[in-house]
C-alpha atoms as a PDB file:
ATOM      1  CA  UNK A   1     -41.759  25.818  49.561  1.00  0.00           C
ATOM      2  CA  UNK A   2     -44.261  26.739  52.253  1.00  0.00           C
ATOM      3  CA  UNK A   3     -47.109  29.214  50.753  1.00  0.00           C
ATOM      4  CA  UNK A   4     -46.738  31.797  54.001  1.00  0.00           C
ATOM      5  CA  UNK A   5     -47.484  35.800  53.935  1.00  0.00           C
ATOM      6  CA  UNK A   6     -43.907  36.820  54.587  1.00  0.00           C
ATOM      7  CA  UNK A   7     -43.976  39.970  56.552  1.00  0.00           C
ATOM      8  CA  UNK A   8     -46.296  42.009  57.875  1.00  0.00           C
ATOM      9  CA  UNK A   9     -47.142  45.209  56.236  1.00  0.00           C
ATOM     10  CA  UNK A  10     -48.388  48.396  57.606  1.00  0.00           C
ATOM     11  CA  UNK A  11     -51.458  48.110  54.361  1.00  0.00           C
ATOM     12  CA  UNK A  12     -52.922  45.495  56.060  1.00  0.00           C
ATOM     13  CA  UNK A  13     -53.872  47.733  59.049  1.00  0.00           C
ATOM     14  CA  UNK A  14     -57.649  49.463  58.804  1.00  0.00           C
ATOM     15  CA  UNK A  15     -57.319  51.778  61.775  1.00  0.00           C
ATOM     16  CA  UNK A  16     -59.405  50.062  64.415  1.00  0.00           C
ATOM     17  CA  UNK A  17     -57.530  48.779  67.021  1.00  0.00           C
ATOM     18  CA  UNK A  18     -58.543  45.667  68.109  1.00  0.00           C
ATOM     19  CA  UNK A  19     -59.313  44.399  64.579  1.00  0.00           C
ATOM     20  CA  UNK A  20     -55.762  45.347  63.597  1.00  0.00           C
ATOM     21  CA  UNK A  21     -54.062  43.458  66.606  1.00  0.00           C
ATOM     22  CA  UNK A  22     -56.582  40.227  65.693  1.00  0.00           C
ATOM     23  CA  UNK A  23     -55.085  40.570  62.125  1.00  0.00           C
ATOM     24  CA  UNK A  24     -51.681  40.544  63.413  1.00  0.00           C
ATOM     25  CA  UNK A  25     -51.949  37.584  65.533  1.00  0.00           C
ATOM     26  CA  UNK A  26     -53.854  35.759  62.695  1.00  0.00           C
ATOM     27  CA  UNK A  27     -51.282  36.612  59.760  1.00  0.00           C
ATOM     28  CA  UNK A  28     -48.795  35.046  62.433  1.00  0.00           C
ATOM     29  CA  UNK A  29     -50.612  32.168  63.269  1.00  0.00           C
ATOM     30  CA  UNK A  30     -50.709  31.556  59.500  1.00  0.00           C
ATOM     31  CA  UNK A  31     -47.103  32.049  58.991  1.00  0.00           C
ATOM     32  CA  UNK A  32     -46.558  29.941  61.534  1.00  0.00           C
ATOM     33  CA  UNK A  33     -48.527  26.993  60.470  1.00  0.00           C
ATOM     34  CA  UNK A  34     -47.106  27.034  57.319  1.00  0.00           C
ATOM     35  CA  UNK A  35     -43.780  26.534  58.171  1.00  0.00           C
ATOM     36  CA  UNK A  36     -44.880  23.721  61.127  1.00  0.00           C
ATOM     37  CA  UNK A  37     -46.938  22.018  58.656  1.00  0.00           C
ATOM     38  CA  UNK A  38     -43.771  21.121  56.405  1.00  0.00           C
ATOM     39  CA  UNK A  39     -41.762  20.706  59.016  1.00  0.00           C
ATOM     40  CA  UNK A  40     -43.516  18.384  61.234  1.00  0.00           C
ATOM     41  CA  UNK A  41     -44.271  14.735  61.124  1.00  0.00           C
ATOM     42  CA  UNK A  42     -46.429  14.408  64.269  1.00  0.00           C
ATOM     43  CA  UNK A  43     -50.116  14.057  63.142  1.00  0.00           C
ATOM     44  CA  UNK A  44     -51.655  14.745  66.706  1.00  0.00           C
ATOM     45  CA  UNK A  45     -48.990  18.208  66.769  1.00  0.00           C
ATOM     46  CA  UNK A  46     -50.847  18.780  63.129  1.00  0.00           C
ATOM     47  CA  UNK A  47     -53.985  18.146  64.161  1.00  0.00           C
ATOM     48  CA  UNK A  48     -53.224  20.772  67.108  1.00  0.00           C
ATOM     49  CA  UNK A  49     -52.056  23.346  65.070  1.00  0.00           C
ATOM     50  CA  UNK A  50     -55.071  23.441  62.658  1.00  0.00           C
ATOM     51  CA  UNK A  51     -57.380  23.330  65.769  1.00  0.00           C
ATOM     52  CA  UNK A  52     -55.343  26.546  67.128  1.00  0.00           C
ATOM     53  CA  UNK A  53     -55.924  28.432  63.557  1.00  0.00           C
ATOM     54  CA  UNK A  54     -60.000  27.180  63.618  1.00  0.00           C
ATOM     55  CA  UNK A  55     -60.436  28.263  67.200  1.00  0.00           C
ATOM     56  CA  UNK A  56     -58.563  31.581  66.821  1.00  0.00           C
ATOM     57  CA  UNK A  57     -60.664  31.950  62.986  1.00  0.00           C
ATOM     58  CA  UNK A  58     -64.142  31.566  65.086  1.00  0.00           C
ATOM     59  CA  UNK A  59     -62.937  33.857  67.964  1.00  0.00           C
ATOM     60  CA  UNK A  60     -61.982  36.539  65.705  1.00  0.00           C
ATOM     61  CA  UNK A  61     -64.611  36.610  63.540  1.00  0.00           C
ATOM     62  CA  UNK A  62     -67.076  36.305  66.316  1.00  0.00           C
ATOM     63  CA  UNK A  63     -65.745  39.614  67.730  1.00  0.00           C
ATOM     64  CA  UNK A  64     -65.604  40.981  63.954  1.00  0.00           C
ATOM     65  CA  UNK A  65     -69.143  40.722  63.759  1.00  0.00           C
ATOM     66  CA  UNK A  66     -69.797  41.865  66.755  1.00  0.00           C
ATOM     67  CA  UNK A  67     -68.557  45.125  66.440  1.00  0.00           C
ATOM     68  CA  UNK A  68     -70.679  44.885  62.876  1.00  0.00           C
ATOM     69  CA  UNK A  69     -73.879  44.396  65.078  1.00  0.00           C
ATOM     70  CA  UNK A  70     -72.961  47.570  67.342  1.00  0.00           C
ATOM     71  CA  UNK A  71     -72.393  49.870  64.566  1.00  0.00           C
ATOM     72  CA  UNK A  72     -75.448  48.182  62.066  1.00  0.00           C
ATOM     73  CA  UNK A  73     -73.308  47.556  59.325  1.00  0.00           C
ATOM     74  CA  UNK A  74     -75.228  47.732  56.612  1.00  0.00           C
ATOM     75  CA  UNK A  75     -73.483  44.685  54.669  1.00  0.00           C
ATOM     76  CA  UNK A  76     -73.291  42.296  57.631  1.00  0.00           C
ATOM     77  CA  UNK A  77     -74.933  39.129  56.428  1.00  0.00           C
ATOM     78  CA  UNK A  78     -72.767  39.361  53.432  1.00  0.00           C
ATOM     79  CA  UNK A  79     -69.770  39.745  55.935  1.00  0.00           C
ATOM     80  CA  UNK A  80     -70.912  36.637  57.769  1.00  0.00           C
ATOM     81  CA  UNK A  81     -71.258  34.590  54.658  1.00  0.00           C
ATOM     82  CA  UNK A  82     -67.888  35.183  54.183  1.00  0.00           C
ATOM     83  CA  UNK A  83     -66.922  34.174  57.094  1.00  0.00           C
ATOM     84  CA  UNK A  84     -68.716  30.896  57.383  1.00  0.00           C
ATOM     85  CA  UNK A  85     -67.561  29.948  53.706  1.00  0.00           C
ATOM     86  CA  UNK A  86     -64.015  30.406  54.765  1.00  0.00           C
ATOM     87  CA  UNK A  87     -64.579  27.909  58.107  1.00  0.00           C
ATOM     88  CA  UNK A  88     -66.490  25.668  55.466  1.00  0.00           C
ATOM     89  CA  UNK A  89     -63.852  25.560  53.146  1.00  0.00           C
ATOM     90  CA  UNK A  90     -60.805  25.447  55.157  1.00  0.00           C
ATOM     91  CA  UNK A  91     -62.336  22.473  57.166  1.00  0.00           C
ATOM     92  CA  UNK A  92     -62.338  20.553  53.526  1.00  0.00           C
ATOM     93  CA  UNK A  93     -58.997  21.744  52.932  1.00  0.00           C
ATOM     94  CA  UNK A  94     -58.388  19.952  56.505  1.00  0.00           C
ATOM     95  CA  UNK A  95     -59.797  16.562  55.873  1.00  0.00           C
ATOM     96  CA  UNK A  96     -58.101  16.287  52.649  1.00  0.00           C
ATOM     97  CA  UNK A  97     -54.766  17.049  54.575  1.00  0.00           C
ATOM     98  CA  UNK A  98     -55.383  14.814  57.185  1.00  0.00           C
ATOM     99  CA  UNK A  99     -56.546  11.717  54.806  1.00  0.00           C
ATOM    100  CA  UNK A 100     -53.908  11.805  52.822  1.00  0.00           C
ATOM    101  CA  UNK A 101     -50.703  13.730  54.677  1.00  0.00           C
ATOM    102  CA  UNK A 102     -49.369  15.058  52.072  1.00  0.00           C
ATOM    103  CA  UNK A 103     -47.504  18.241  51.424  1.00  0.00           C
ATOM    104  CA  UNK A 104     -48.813  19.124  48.324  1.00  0.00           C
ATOM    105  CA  UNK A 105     -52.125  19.033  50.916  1.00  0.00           C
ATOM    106  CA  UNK A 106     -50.363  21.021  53.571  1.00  0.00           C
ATOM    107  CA  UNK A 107     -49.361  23.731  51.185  1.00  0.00           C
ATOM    108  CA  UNK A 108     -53.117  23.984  49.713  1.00  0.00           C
ATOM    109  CA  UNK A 109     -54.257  24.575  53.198  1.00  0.00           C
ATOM    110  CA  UNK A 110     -51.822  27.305  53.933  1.00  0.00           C
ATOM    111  CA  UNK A 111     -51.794  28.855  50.455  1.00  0.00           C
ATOM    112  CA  UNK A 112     -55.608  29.162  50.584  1.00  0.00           C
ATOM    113  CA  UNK A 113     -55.341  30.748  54.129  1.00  0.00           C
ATOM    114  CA  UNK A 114     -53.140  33.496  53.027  1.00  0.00           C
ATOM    115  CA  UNK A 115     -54.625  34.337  49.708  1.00  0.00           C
ATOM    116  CA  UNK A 116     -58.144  34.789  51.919  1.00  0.00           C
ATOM    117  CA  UNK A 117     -56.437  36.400  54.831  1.00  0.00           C
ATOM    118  CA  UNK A 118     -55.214  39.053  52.314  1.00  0.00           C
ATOM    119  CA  UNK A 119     -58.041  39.457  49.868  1.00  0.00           C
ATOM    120  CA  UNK A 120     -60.813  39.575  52.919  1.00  0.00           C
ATOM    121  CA  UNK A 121     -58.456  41.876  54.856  1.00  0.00           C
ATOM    122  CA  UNK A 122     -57.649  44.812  52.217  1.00  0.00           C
ATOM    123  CA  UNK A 123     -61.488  44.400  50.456  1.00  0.00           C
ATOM    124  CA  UNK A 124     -63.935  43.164  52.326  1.00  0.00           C
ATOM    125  CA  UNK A 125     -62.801  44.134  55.866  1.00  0.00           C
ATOM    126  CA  UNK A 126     -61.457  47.596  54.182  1.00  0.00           C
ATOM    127  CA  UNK A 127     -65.080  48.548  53.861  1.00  0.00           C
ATOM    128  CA  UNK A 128     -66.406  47.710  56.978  1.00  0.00           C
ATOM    129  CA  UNK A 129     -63.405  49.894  58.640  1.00  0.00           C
ATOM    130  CA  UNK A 130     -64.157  52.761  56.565  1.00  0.00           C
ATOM    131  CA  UNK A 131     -67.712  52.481  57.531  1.00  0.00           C
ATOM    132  CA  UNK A 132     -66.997  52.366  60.831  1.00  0.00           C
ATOM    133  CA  UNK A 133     -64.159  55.155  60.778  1.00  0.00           C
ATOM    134  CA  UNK A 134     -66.771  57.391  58.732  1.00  0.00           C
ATOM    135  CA  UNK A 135     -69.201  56.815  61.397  1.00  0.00           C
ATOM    136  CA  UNK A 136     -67.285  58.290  64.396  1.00  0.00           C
ATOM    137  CA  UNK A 137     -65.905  61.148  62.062  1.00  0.00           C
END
């Protein structure tokens, strides 16, 4: 059974705009490569469709921490740590799915994705939006 998020819920949302519609497309993108991970048998497609999640990962957390930079968030080197542990550890994740091709491998990647999409997203992102909220209240 493919470790995936289900559906999206209105919790995940923080109330800034274009961090919400990143979220959105990245809970998809996960959902999505956790069913095309179990489902297909091409490596190169694989290979593509972890590339898609890593590029769209750096992009969004690139503009993340940009909008920490604007508004001097006070905790933004812990942020970014956070960040660059998940690119870290998802790229082991990676190489262990692509030397062996398994799908115990396959659902390691994509259970590890959600569990951080959703503990980073309601905790750790929850208090940067709040910061960020409370500063243009």
């Amino acid at each position: 059974m493919p470790e995936h998020l289900g559906a999206w819920s209105a919790s995940y949302e923080l109330g800034i705009e274009d961090v919400d519609l990143q979220h959105r497309f990245f809970f998809n993108l996960i959902n999505r490569l956790a069913l095309e991970l179990q489902q297909a048998k091409d490596m190169q497609y694989r290979t593509d469709l972890i590339n898609e999640l890593n590029a769209y990962a750096k992009f969004h957390f690139i503009s993340e921490e940009n909008m920490m930079r604007k508004a001097r968030y006070p905790d933004f080197l812990q942020h970014k740590a956070q960040h660059v542990e998940l690119i870290e550890q998802l790229s082991t994740k990676e190489n262990m799915l692509f030397l062996t091709d398994g799908a115990a491998e396959a659902e390691a990647v994509t259970g590890f994705l959600s569990e951080w999409f959703l503990q980073h997203t309601r905790n750790v992102d929850r208090k940067f939006s709040h910061y960020l909220l409370g500063m243009k209240t």
